[in-house]
N, C-alpha and C. Protein backbone atom coordinates (compact mmCIF):
# COMPACT_ATOMS: atom_id res chain seq x y z
N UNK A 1 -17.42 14.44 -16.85
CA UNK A 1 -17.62 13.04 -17.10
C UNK A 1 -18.14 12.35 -15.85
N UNK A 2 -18.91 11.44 -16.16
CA UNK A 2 -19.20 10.57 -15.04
C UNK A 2 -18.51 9.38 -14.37
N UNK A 3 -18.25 9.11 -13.27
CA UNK A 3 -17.30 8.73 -12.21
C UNK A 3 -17.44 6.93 -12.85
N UNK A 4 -18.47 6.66 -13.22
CA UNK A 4 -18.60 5.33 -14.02
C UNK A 4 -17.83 5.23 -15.37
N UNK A 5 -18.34 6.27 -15.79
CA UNK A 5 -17.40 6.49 -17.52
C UNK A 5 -16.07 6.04 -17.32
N UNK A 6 -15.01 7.09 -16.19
CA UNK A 6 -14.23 6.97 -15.86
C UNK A 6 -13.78 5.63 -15.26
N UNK A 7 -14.23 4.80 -14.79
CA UNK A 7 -14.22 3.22 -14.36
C UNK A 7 -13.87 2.27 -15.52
N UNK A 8 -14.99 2.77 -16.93
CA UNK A 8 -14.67 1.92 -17.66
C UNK A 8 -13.75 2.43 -18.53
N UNK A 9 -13.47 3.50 -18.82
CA UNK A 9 -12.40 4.25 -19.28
C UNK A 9 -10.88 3.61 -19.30
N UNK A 10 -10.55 3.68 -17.89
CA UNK A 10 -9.76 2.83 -17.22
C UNK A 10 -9.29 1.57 -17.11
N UNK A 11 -10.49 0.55 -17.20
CA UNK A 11 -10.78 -0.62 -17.88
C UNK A 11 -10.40 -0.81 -19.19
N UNK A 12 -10.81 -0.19 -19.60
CA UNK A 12 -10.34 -0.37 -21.33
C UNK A 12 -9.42 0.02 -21.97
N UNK A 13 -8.95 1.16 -21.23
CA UNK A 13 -7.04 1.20 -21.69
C UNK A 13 -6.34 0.25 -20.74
N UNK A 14 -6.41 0.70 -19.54
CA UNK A 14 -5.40 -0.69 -18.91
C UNK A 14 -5.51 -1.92 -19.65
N UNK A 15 -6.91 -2.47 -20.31
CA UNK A 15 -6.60 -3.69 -21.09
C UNK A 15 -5.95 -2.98 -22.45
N UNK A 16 -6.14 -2.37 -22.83
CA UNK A 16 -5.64 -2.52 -24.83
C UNK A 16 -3.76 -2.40 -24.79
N UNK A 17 -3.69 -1.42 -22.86
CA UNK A 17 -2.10 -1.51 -23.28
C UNK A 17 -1.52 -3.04 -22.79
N UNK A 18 -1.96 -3.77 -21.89
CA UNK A 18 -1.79 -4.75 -21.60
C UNK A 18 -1.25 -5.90 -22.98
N UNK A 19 -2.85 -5.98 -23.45
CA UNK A 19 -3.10 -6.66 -24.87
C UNK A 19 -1.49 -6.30 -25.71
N UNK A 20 -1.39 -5.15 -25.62
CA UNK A 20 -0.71 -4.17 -26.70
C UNK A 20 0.79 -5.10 -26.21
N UNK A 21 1.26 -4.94 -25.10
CA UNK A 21 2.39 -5.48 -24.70
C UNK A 21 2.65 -7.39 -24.86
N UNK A 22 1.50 -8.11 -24.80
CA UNK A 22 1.43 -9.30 -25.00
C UNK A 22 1.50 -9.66 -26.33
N UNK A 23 1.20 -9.04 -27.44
CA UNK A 23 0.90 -9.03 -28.66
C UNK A 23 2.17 -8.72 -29.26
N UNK A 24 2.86 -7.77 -29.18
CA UNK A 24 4.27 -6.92 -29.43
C UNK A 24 5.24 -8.61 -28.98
N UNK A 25 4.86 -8.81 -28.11
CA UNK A 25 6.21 -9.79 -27.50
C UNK A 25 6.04 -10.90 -28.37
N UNK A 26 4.59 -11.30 -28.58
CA UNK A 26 4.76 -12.62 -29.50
C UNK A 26 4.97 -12.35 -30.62
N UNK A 27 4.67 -11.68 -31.41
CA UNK A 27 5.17 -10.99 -32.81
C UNK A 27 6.71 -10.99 -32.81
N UNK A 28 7.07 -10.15 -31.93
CA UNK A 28 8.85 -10.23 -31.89
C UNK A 28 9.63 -11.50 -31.67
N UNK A 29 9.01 -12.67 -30.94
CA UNK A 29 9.06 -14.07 -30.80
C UNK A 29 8.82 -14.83 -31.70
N UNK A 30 8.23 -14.36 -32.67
CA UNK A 30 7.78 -15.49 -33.79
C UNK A 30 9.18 -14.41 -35.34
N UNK A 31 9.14 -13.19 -35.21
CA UNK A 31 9.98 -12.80 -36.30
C UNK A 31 11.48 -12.49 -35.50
N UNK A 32 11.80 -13.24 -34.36
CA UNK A 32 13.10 -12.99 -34.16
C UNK A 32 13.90 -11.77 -34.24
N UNK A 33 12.43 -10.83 -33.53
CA UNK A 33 13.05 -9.24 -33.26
C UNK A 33 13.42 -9.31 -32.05
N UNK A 34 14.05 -7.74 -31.71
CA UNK A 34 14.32 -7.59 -30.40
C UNK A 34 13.12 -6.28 -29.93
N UNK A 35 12.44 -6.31 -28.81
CA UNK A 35 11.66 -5.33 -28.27
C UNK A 35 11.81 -5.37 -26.72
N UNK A 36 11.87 -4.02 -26.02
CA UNK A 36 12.06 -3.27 -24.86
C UNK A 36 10.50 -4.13 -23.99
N UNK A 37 10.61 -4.64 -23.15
CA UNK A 37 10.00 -5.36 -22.43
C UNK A 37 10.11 -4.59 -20.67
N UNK A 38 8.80 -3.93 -20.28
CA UNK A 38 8.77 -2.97 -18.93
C UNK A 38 7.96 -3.80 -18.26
N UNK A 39 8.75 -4.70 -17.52
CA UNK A 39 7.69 -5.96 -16.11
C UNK A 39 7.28 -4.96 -15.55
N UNK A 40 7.55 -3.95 -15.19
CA UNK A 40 7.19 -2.84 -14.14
C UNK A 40 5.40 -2.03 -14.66
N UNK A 41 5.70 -1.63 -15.78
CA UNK A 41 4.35 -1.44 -16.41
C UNK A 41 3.42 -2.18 -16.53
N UNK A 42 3.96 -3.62 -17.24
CA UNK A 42 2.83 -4.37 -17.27
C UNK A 42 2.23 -4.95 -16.32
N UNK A 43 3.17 -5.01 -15.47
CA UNK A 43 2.52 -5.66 -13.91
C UNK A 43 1.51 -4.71 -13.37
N UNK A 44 1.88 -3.20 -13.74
CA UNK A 44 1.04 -2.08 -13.13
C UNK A 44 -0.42 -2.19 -13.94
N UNK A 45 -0.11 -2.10 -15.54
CA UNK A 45 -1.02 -2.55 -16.26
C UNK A 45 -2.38 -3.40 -15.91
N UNK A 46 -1.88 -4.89 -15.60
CA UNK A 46 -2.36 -5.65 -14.85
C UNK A 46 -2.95 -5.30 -13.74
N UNK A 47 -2.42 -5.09 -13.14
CA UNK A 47 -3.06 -4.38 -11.78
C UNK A 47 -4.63 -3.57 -11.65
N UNK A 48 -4.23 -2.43 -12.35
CA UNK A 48 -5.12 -1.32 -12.75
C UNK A 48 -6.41 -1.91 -13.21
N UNK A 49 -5.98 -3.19 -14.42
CA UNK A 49 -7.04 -3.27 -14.72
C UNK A 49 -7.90 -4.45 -14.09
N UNK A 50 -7.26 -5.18 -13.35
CA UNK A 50 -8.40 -6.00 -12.35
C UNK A 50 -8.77 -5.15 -11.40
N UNK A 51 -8.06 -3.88 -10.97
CA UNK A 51 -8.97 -2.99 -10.03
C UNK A 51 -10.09 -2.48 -10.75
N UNK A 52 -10.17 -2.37 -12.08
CA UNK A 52 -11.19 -1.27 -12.69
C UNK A 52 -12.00 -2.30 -13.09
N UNK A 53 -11.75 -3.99 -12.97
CA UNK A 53 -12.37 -4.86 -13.22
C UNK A 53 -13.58 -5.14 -12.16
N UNK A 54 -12.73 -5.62 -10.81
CA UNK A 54 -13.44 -5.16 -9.93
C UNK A 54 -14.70 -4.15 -9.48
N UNK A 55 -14.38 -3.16 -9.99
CA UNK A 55 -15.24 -2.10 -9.51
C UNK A 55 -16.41 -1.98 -10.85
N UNK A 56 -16.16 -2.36 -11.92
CA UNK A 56 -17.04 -2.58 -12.55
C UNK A 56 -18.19 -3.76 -11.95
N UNK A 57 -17.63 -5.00 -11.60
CA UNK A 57 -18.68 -5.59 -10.85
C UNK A 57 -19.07 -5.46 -10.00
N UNK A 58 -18.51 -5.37 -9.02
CA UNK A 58 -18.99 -4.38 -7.98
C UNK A 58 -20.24 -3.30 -7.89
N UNK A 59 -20.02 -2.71 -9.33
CA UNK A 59 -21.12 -1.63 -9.57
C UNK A 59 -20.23 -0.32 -8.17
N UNK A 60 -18.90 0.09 -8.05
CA UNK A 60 -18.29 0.95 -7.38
C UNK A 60 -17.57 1.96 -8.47
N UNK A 61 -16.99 2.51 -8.43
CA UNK A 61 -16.40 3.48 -8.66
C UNK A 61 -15.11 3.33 -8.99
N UNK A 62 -14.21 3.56 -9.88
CA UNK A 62 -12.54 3.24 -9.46
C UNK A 62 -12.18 4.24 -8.48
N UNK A 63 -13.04 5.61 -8.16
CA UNK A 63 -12.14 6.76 -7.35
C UNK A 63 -12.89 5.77 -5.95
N UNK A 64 -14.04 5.54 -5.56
CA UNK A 64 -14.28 5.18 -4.69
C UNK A 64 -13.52 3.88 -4.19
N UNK A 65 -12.94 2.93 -5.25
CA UNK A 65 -12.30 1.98 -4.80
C UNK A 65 -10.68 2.31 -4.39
N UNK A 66 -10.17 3.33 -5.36
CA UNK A 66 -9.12 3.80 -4.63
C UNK A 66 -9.00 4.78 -3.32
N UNK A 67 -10.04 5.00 -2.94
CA UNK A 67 -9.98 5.51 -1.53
C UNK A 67 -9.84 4.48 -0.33
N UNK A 68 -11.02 3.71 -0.69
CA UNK A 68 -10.73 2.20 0.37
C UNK A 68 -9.41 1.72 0.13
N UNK A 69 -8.98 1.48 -0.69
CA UNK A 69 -7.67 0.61 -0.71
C UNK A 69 -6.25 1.65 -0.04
N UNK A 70 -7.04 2.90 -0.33
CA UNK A 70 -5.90 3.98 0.81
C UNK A 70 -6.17 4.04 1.77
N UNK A 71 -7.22 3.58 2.93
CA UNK A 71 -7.65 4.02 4.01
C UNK A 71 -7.43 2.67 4.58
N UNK A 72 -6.62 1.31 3.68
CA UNK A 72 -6.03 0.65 4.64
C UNK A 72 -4.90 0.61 5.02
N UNK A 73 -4.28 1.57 4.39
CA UNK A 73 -2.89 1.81 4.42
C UNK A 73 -2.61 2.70 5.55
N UNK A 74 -3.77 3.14 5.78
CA UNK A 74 -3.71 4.65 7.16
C UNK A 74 -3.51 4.37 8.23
C-alpha cells in the first residue's frame, strides 16, 4: 500500500470511531441508557485524527509525521 493510502486510511477510521463514540453517547442520552464511555480512547481518537488531518494537508505522510514528532522527544 501506499504511504498516502495509509494517511487517509487513518483519517477515516480515527474519524468513524470518534463519530461512532459521539453518536452512541447521544442516543444513550436521549433513550436513558447506560453505555461504557473510554475519555482515554476518544481523546486518543481525537488525536490521531487531527494528526492524520494534518498530514493530509500538509501533503506529508502520517509515518513521516510520526517520525518528526519523535525526534522531538530525542
Amino acid at each position: 500500500m501506499n504511504p498516502q493510502v495509509i494517511t487517509y486510511l487513518v483519517l477515516v477510521l480515527s474519524g468513524i470511531y470518534a463519530l461512532n463514540v459521539v453518536f452512541s453517547l447521544v442516543r444513550a442520552k436521549r433513550q436513558a441508557e447506560t453505555v461504557y464511555f473510554r475519555p482515554l480512547r476518544f481523546v486518543a481518537a481525537i488525536v490521531v485524527f487531527l494528526l492524520a488531518l494534518f498530514a493530509v494537508i500538509t501533503n506529508v505522510t502520517y509515518d513521516e509525521l510520526v517520525v518528526k514528532i519523535e525526534s522531538w522527544f530525542r
